[in-house]
C-alpha atoms as a PDB file:
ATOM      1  CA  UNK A   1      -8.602  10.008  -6.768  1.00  0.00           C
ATOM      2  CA  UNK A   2      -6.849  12.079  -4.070  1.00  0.00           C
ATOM      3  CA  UNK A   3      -7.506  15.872  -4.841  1.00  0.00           C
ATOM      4  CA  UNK A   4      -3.790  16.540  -5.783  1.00  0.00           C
ATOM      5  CA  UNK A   5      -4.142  13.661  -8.256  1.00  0.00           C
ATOM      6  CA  UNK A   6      -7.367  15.459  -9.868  1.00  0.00           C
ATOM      7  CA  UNK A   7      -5.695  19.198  -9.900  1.00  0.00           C
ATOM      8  CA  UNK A   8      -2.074  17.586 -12.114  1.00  0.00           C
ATOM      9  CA  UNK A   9      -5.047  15.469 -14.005  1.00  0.00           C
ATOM     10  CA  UNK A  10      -6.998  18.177 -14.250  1.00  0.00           C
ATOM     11  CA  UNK A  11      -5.252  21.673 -13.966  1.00  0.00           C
ATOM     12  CA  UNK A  12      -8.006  23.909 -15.363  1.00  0.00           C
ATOM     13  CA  UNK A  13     -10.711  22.850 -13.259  1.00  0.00           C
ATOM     14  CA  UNK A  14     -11.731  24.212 -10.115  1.00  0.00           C
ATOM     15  CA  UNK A  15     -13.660  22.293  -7.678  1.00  0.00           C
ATOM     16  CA  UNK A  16     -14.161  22.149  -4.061  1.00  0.00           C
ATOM     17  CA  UNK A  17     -13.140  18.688  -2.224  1.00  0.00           C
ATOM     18  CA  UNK A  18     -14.156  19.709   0.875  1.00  0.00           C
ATOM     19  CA  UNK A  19     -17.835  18.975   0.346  1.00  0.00           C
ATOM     20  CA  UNK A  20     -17.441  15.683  -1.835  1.00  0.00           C
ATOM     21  CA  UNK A  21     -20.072  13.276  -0.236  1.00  0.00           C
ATOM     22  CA  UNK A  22     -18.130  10.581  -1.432  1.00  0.00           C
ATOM     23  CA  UNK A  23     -15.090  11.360   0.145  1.00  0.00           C
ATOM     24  CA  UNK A  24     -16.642  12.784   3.507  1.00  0.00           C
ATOM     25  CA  UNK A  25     -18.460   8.903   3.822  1.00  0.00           C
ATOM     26  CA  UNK A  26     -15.027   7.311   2.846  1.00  0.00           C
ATOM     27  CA  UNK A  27     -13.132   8.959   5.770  1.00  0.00           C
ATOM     28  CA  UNK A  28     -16.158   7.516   8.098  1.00  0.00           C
ATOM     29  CA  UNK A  29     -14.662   6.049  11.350  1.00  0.00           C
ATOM     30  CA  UNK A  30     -16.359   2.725  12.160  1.00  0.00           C
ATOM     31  CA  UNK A  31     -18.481   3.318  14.984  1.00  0.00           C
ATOM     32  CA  UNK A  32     -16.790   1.839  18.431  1.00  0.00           C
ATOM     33  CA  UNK A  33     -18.944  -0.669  20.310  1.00  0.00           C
ATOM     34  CA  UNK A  34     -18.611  -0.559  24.022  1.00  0.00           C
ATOM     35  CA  UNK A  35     -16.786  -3.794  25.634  1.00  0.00           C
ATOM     36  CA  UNK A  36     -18.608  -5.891  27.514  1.00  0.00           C
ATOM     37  CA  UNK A  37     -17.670  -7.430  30.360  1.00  0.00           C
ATOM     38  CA  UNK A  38     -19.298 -10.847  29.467  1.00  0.00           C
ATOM     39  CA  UNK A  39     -16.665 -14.169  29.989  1.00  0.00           C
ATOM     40  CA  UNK A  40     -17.826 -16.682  28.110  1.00  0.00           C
ATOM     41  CA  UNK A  41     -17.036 -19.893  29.932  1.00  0.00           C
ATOM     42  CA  UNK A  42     -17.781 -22.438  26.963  1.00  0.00           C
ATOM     43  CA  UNK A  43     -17.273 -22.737  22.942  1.00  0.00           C
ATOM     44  CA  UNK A  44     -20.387 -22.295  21.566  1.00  0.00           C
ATOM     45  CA  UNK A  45     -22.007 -19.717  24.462  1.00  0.00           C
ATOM     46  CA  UNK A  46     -21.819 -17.415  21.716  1.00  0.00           C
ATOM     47  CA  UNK A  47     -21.531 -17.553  17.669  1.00  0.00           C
ATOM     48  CA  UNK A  48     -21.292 -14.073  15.878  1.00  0.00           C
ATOM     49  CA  UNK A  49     -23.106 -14.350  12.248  1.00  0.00           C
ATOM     50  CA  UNK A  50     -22.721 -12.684   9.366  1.00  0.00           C
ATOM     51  CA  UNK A  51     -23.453 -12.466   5.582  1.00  0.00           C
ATOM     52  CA  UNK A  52     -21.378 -11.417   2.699  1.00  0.00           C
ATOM     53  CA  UNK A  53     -21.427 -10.594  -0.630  1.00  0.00           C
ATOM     54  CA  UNK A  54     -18.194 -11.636  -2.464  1.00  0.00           C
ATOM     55  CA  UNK A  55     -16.582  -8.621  -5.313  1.00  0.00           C
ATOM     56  CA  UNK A  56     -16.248 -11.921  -7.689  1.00  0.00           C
ATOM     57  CA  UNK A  57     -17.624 -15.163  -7.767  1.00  0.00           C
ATOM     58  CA  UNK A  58     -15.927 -18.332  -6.727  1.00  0.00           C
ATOM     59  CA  UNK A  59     -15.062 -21.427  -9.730  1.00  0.00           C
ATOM     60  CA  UNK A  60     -18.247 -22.857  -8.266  1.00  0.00           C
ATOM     61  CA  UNK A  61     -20.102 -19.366  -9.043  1.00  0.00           C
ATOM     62  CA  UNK A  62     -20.486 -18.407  -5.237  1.00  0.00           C
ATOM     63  CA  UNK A  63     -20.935 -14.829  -4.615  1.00  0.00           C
ATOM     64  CA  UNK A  64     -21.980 -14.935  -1.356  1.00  0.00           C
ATOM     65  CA  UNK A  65     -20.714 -16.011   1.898  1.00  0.00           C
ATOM     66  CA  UNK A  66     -21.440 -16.457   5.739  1.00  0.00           C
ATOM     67  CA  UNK A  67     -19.349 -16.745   8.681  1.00  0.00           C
ATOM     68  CA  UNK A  68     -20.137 -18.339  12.450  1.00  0.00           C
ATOM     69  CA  UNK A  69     -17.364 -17.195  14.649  1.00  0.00           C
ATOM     70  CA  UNK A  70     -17.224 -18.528  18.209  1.00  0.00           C
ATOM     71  CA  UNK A  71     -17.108 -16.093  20.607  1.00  0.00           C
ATOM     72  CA  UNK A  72     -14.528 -18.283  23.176  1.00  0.00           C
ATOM     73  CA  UNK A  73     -12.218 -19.724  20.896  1.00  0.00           C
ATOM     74  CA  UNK A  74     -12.720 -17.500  18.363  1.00  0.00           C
ATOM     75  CA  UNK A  75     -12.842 -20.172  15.719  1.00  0.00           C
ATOM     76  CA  UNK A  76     -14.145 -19.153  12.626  1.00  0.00           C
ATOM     77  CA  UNK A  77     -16.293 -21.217   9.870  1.00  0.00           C
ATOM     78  CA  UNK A  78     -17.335 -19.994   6.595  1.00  0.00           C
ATOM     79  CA  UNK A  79     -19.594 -21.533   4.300  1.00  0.00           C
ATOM     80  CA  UNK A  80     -19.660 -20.313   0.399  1.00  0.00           C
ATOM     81  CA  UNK A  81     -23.199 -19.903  -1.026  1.00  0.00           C
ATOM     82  CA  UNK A  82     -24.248 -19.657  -4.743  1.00  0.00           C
ATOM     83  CA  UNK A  83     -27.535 -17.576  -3.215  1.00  0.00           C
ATOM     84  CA  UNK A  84     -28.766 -15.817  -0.356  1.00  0.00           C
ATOM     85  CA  UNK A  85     -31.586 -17.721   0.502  1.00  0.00           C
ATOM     86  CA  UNK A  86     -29.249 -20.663   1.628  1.00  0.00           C
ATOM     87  CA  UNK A  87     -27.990 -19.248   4.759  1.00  0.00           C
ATOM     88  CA  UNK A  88     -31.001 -20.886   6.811  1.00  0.00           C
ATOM     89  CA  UNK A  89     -29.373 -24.710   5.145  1.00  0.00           C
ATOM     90  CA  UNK A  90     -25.846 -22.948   6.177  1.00  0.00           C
ATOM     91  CA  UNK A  91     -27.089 -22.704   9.740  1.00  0.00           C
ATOM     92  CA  UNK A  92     -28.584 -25.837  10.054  1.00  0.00           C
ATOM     93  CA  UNK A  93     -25.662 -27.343   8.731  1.00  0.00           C
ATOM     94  CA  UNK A  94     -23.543 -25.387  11.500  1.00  0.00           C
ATOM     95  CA  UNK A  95     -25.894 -26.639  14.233  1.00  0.00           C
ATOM     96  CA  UNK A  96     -25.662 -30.139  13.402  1.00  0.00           C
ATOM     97  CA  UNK A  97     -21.516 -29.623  13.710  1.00  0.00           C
END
């Protein structure tokens, strides 16, 4: 909770927010990638992957995910997986598309 939250919650304890770990890494910036120059003259020159874990699991008890995103049109794909070890299937799968 915010730190005004904790001291009406909490009026006769003192602490010190300004050295909370927890909310120093929460107020992290995302680190800023340079752009590149790069035109991408075709769909498919370039496909951004990535894997996620879902906070709750699908009806068909996925909890993870993966996404191919095309770097030209921006079209994105995602592919529900029940494990991990079936993102090399969800790739193969996205090749053969």
């Amino acid at each position: 909770p915010h730190s005004r939250a904790l001291k009406l919650m909490l009026p006769n304890i003192s602490f010190d927010n300004d050295k909370c770990e927890s909310c120093i890494l929460g107020k992290h910036c995302k680190t800023v990638f340079p752009s590149s120059s790069t035109v991408y003259e075709k769909c498919f020159d370039l496909i951004h992957s990535d894997v996620w874990t879902s906070p709750c699991l699908s009806r068909e008890n996925h909890k993870y995910f993966v996404t191919f995103i095309d770097e030209k049109s921006k079209y994105t794909w995602l592919t529900l997986l029940p494990s991990k070890d079936r993102v090399l299937e969800a790739f193969i799968n996205f090749q053969s598309y």
